[in-house]
N, C-alpha and C. Protein backbone atom coordinates (compact mmCIF):
# COMPACT_ATOMS: atom_id res chain seq x y z
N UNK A 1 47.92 84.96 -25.93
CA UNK A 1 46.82 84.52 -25.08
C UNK A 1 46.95 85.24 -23.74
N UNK A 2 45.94 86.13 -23.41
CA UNK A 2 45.93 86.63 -21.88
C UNK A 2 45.12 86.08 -20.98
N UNK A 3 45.70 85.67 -20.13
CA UNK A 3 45.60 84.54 -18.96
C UNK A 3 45.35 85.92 -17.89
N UNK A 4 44.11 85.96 -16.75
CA UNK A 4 43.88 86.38 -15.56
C UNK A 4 44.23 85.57 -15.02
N UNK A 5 44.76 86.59 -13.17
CA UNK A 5 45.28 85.51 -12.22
C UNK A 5 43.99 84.42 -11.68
N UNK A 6 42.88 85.16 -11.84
CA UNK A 6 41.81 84.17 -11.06
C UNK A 6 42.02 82.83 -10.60
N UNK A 7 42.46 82.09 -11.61
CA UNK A 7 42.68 80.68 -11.57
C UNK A 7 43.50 80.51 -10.29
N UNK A 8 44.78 81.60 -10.24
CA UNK A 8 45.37 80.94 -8.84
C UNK A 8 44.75 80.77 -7.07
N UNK A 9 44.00 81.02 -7.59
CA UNK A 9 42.84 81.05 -6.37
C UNK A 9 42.22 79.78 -5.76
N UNK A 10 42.60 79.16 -4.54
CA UNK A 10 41.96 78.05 -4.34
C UNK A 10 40.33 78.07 -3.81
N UNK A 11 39.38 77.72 -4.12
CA UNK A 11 38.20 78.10 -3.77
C UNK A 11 38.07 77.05 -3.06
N UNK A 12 37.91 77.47 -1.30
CA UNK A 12 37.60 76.58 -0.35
C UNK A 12 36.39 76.05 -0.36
N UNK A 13 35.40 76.89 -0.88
CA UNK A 13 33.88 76.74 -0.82
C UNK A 13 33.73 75.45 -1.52
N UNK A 14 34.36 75.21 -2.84
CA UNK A 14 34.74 74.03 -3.62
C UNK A 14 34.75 72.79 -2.78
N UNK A 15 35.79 73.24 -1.72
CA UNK A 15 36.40 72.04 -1.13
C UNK A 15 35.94 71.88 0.14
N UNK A 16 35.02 72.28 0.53
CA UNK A 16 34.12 72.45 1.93
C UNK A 16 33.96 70.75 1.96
N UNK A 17 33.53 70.19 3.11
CA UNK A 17 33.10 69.37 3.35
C UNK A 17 32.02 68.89 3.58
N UNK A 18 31.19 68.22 2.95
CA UNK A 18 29.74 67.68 3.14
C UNK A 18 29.49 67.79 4.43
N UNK A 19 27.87 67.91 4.69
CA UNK A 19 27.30 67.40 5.74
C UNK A 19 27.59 66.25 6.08
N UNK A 20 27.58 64.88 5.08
CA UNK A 20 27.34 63.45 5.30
C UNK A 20 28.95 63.48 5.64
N UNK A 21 29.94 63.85 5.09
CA UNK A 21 31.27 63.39 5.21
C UNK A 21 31.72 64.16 7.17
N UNK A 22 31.22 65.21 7.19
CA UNK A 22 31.29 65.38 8.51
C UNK A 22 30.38 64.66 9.60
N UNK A 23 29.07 64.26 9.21
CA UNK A 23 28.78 63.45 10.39
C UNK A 23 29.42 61.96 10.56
N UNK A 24 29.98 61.72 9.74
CA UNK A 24 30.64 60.31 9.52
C UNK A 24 31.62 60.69 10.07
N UNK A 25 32.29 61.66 10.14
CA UNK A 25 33.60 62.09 10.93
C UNK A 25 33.10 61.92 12.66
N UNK A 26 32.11 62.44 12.45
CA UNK A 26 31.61 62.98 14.18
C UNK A 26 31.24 61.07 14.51
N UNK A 27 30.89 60.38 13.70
CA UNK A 27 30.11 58.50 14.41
C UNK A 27 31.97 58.33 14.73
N UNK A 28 32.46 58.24 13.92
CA UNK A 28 33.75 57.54 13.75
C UNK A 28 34.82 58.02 15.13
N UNK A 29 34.79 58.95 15.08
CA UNK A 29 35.48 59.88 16.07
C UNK A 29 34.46 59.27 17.46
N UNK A 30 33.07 59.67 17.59
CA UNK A 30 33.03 58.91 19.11
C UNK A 30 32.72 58.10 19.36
N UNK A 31 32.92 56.73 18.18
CA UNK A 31 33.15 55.67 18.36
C UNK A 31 34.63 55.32 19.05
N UNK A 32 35.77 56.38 18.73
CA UNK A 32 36.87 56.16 19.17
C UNK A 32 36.96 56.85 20.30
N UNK A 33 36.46 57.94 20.82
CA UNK A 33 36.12 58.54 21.95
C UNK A 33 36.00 57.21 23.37
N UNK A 34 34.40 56.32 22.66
CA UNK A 34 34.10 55.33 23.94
C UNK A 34 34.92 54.40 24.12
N UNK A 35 35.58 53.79 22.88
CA UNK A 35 36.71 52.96 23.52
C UNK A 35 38.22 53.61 24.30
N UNK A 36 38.05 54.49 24.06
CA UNK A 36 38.82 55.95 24.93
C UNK A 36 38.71 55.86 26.30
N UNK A 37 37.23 56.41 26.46
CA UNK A 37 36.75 56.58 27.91
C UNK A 37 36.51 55.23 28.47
N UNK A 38 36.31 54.25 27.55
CA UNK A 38 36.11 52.58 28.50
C UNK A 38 37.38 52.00 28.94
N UNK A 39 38.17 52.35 28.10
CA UNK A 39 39.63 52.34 28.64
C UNK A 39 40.09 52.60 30.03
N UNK A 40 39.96 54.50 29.85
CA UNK A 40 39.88 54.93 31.25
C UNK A 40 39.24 54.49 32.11
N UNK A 41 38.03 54.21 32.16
CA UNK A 41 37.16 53.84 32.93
C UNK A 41 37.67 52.00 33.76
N UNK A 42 38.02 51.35 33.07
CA UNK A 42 38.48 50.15 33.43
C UNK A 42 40.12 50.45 34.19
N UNK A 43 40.22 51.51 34.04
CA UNK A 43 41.87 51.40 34.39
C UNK A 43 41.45 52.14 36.01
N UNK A 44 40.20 53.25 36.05
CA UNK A 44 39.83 53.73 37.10
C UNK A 44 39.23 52.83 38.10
N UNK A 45 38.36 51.93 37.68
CA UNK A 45 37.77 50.89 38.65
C UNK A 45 38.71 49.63 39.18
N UNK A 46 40.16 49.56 38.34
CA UNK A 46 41.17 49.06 39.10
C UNK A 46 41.73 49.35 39.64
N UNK A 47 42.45 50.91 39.73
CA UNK A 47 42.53 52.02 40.80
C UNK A 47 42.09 52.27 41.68
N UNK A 48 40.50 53.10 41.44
CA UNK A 48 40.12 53.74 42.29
C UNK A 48 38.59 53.37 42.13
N UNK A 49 38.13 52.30 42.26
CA UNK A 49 36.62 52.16 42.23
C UNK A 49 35.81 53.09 42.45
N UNK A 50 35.49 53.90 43.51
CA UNK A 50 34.88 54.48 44.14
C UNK A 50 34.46 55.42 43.54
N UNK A 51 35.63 56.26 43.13
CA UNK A 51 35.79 57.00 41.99
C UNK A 51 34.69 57.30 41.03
N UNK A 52 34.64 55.85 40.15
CA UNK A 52 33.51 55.44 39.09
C UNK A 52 32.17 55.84 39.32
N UNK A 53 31.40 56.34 40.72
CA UNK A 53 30.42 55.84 40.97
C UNK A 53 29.57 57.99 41.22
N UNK A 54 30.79 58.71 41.17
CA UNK A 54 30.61 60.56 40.85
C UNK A 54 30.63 60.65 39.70
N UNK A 55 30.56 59.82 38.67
CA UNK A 55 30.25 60.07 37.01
C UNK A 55 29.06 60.12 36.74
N UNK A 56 28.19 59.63 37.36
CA UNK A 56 26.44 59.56 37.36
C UNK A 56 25.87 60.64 36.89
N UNK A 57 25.01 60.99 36.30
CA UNK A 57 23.78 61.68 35.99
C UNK A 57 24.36 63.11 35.23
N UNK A 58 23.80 64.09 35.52
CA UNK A 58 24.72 65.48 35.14
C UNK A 58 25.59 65.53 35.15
N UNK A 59 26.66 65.47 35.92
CA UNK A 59 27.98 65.52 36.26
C UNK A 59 28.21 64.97 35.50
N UNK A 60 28.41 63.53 35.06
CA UNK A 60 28.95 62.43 34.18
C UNK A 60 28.88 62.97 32.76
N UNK A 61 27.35 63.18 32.51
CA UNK A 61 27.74 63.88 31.05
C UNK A 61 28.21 65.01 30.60
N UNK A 62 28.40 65.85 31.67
CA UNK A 62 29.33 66.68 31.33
C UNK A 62 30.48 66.90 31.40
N UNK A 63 30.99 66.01 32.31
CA UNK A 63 32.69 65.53 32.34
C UNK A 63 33.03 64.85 30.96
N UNK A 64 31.76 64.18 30.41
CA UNK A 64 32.27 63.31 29.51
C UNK A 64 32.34 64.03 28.27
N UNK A 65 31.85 65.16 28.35
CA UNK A 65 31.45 66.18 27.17
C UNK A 65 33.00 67.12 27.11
N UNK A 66 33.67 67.39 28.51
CA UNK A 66 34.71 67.83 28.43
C UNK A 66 35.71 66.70 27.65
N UNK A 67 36.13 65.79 28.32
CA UNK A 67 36.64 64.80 27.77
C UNK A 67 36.34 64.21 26.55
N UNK A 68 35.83 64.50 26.03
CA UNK A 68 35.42 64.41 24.34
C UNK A 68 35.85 65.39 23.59
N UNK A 69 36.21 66.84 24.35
CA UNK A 69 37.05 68.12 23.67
C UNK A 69 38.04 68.15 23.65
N UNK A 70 39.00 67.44 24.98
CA UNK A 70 39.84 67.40 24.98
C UNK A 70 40.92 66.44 23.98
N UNK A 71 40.08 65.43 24.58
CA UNK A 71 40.35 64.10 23.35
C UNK A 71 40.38 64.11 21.95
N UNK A 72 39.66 65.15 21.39
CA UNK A 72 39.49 65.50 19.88
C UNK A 72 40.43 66.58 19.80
N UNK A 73 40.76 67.62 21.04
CA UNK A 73 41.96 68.59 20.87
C UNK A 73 43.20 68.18 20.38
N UNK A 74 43.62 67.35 21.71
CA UNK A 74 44.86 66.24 21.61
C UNK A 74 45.17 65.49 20.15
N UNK A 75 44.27 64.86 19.70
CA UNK A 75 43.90 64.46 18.25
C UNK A 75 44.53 65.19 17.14
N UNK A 76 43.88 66.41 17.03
CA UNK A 76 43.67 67.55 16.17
C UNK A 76 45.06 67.96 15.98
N UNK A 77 45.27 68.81 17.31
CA UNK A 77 46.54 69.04 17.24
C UNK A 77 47.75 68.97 17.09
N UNK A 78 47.95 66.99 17.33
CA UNK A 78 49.61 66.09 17.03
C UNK A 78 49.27 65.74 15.61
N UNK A 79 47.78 65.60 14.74
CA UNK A 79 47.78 65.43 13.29
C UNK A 79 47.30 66.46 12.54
N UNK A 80 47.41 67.57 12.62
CA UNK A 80 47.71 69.10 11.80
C UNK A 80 46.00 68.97 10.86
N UNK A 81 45.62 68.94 12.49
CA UNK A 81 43.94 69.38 11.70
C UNK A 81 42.95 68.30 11.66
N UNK A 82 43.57 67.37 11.85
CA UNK A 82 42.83 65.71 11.42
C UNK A 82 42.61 64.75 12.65
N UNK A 83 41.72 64.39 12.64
CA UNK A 83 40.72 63.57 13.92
C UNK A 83 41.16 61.90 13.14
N UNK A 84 40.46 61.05 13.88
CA UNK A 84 40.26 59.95 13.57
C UNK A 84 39.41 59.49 11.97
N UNK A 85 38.39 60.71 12.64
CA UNK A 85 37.31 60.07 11.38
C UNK A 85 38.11 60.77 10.06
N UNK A 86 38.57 62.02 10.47
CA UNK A 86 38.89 63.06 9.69
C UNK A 86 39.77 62.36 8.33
N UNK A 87 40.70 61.75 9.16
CA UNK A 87 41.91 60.52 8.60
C UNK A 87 41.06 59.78 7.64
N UNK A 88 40.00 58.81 7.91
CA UNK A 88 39.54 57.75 7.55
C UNK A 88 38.55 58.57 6.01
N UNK A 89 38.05 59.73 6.05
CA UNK A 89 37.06 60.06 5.18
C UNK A 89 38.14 61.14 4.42
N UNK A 90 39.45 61.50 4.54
CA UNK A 90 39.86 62.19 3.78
C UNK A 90 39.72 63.81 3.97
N UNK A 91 38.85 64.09 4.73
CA UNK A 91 39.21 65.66 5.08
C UNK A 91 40.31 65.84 5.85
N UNK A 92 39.84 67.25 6.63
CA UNK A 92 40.96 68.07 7.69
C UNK A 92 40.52 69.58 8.34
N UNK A 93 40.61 70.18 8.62
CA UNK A 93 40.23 71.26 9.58
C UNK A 93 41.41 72.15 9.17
N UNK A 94 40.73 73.22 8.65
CA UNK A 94 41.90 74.25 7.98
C UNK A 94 41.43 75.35 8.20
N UNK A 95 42.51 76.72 8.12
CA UNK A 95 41.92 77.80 8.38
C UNK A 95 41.02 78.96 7.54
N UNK A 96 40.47 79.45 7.46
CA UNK A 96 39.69 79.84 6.14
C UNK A 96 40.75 80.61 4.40
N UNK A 97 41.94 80.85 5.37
CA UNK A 97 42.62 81.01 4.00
C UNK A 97 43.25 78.87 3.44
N UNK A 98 42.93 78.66 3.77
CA UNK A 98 43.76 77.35 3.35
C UNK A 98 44.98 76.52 4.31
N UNK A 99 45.42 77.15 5.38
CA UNK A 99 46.89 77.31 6.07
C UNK A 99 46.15 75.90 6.56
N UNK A 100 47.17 75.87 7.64
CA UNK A 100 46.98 74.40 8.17
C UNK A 100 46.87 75.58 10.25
N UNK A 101 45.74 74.82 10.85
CA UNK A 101 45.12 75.76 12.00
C UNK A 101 46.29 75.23 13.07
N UNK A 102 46.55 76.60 14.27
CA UNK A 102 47.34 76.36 14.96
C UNK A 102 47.11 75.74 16.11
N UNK A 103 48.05 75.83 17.04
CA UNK A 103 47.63 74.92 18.24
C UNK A 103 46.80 75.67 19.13
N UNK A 104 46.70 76.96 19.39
CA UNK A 104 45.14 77.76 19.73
C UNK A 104 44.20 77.61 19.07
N UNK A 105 44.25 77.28 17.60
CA UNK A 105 42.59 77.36 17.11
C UNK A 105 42.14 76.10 17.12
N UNK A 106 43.14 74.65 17.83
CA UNK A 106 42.84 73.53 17.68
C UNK A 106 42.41 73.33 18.92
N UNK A 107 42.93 74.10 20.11
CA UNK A 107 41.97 73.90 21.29
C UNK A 107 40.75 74.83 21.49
N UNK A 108 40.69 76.00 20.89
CA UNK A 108 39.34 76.78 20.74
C UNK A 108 38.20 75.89 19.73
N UNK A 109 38.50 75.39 18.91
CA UNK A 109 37.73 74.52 18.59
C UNK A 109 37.32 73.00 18.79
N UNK A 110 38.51 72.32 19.71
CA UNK A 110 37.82 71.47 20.26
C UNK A 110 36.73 71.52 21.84
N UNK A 111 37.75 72.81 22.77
CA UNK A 111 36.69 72.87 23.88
C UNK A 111 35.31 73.30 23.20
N UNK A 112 35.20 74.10 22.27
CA UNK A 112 33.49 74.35 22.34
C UNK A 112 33.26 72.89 21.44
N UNK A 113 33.40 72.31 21.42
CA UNK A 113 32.78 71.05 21.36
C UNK A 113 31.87 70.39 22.70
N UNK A 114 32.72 70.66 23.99
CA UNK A 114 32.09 70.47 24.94
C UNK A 114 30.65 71.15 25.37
N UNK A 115 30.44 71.95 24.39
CA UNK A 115 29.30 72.84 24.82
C UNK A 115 27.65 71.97 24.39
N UNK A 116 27.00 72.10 25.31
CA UNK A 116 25.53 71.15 24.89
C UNK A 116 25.16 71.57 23.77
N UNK A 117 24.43 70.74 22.94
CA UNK A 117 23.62 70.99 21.38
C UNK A 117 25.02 71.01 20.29
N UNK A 118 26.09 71.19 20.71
CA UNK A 118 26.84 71.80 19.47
C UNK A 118 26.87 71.02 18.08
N UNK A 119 26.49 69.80 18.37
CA UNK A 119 26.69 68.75 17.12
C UNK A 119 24.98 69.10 16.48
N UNK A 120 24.68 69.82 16.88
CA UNK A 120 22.81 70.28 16.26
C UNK A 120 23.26 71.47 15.74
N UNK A 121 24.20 72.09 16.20
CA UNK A 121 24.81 73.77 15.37
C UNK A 121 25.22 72.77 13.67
N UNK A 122 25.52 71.50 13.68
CA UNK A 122 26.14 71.13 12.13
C UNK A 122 24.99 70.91 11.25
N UNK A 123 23.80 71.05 11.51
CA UNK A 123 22.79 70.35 10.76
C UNK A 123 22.44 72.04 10.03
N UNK A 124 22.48 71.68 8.43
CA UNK A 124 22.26 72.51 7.62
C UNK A 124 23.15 72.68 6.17
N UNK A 125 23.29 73.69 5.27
CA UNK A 125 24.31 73.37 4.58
C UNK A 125 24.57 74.65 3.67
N UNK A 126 25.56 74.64 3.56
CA UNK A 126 26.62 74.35 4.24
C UNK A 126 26.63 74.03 5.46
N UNK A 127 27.62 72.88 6.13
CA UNK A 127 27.99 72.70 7.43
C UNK A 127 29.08 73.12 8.18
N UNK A 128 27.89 74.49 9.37
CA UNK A 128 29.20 75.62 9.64
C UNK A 128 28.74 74.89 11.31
N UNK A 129 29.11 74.22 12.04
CA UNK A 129 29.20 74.11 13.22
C UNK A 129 29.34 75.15 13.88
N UNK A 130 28.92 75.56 15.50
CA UNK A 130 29.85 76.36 16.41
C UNK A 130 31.21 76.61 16.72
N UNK A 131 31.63 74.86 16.62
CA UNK A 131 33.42 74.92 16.73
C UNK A 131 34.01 75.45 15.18
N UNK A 132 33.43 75.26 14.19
CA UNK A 132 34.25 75.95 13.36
C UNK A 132 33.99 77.34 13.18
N UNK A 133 32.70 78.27 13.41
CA UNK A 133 32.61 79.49 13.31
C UNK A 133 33.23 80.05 14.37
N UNK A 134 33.14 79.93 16.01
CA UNK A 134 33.52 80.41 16.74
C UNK A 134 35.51 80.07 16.33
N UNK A 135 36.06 79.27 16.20
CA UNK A 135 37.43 78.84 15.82
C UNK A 135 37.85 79.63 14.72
N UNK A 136 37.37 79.95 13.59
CA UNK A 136 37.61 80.80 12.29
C UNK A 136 37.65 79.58 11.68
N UNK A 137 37.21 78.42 11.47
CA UNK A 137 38.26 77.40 10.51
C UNK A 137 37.02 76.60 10.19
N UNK A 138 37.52 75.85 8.50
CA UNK A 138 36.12 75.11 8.24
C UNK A 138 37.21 73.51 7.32
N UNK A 139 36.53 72.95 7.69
CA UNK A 139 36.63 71.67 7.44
C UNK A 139 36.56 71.34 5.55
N UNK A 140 37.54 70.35 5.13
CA UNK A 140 37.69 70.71 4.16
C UNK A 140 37.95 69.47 3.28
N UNK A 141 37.73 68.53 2.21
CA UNK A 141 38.06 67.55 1.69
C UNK A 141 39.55 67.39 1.05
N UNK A 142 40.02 66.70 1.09
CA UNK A 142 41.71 66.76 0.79
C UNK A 142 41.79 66.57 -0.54
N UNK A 143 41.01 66.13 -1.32
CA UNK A 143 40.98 65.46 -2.50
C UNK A 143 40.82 66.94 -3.72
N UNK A 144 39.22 66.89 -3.45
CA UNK A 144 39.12 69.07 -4.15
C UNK A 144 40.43 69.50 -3.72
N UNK A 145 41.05 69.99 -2.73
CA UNK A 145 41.89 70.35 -2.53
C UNK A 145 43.16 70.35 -3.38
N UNK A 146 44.06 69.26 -3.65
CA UNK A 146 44.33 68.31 -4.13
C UNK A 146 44.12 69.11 -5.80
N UNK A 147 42.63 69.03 -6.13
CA UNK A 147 42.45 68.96 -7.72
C UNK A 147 42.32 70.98 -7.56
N UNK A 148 41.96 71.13 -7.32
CA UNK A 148 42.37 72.99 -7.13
C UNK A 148 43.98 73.53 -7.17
N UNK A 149 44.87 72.31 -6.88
CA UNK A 149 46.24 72.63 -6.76
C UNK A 149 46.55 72.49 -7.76
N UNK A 150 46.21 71.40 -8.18
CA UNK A 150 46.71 70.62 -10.09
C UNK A 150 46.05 71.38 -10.52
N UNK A 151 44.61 72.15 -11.11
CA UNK A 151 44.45 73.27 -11.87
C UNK A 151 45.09 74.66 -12.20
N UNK A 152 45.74 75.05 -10.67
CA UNK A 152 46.47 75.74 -10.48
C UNK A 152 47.86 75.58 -10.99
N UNK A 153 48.57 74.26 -10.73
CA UNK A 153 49.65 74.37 -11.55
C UNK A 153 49.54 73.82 -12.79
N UNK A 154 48.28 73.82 -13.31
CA UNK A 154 48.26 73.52 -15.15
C UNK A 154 48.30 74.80 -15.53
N UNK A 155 47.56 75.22 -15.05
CA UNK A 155 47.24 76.91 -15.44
C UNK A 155 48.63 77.70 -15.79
N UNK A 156 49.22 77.30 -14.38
CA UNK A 156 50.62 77.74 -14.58
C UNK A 156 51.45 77.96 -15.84
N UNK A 157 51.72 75.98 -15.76
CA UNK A 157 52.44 75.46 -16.62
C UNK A 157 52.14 75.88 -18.01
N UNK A 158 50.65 75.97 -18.31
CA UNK A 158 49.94 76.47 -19.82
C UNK A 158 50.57 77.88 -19.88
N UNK A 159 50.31 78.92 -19.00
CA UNK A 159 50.83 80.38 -18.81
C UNK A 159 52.42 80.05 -19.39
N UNK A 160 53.12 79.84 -18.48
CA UNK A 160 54.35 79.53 -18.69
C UNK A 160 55.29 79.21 -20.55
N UNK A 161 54.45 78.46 -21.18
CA UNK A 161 55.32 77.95 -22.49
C UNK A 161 54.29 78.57 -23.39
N UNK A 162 53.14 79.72 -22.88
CA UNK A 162 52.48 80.32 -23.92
C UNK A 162 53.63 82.47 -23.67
N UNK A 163 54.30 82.27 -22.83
CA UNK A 163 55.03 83.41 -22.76
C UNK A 163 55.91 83.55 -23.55
């Protein structure tokens, strides 16, 4: 029996992540974001009241837009790719060969998060955001993943006791 390598090939495209499974990532995540920033925010008006009151209008949402990159950086980076929501729905943020993304491509892709519209760059489908094209890295279900590995080592294993 002649077996091609093809099979050892993990096909990310396979294991891409939905539109729906990424915007559920994005509710979940700044749902944890505002209890984040309300946090801060209560710890600032016991501090420094005054403070609270230069968050207003432009400024505010765009501080808060930074702080939403950062916060998802920080995230990203101490769980090897994985956000809050990321955790909860089973994906992860990987690099287009499969690797697990480093701690530069985890802050290049969370600051352009801060950038206006970017969560309107995800609408389409495939879902290639700005932060993942500009980053090199695409988001990925753990599970396909997972069953691409076990094909791979059946394949193997079949190769193997047909030699």
């Amino acid at each position: 029996m002649d077996f091609n390598n093809n099979y050892q090939e993990i096909d990310l495209e396979y294991c891409r992540a939905t539109t729906v499974k990424r915007f559920t990532n994005y509710l979940i995540d700044l749902v944890v974001f505002y209890i984040i920033a309300f946090g801060i925010a209560i710890i600032l008006g016991i501090v420094k009241p005054e403070l609270l009151d230069s968050f207003e209008g432009l400024s505010g949402r765009l501080i808060s837009l930074l702080l939403y990159g950062i916060v998802m950086f920080i995230t990203e980076a101490m769980s090897n790719g994985r956000s809050i929501g990321k955790l909860i729905t089973g994906t992860r943020a990987v690099n287009p060969d499969g690797s697990d993304i480093t701690f530069q491509k985890a802050f290049i892709r969370n600051i352009v998060r801060a950038i206006p519209f970017n969560a309107f760059s995800a609408l389409g489908n495939p879902c290639a955001p700005w932060h993942d094209l500009w980053s090199d890295t695409i988001v990925i279900e753990e599970k396909k993943l997972a069953l691409q590995t076990q094909k791979i080592d059946l394949f193997d294993s079949v190769k193997n006791q047909t030699l």
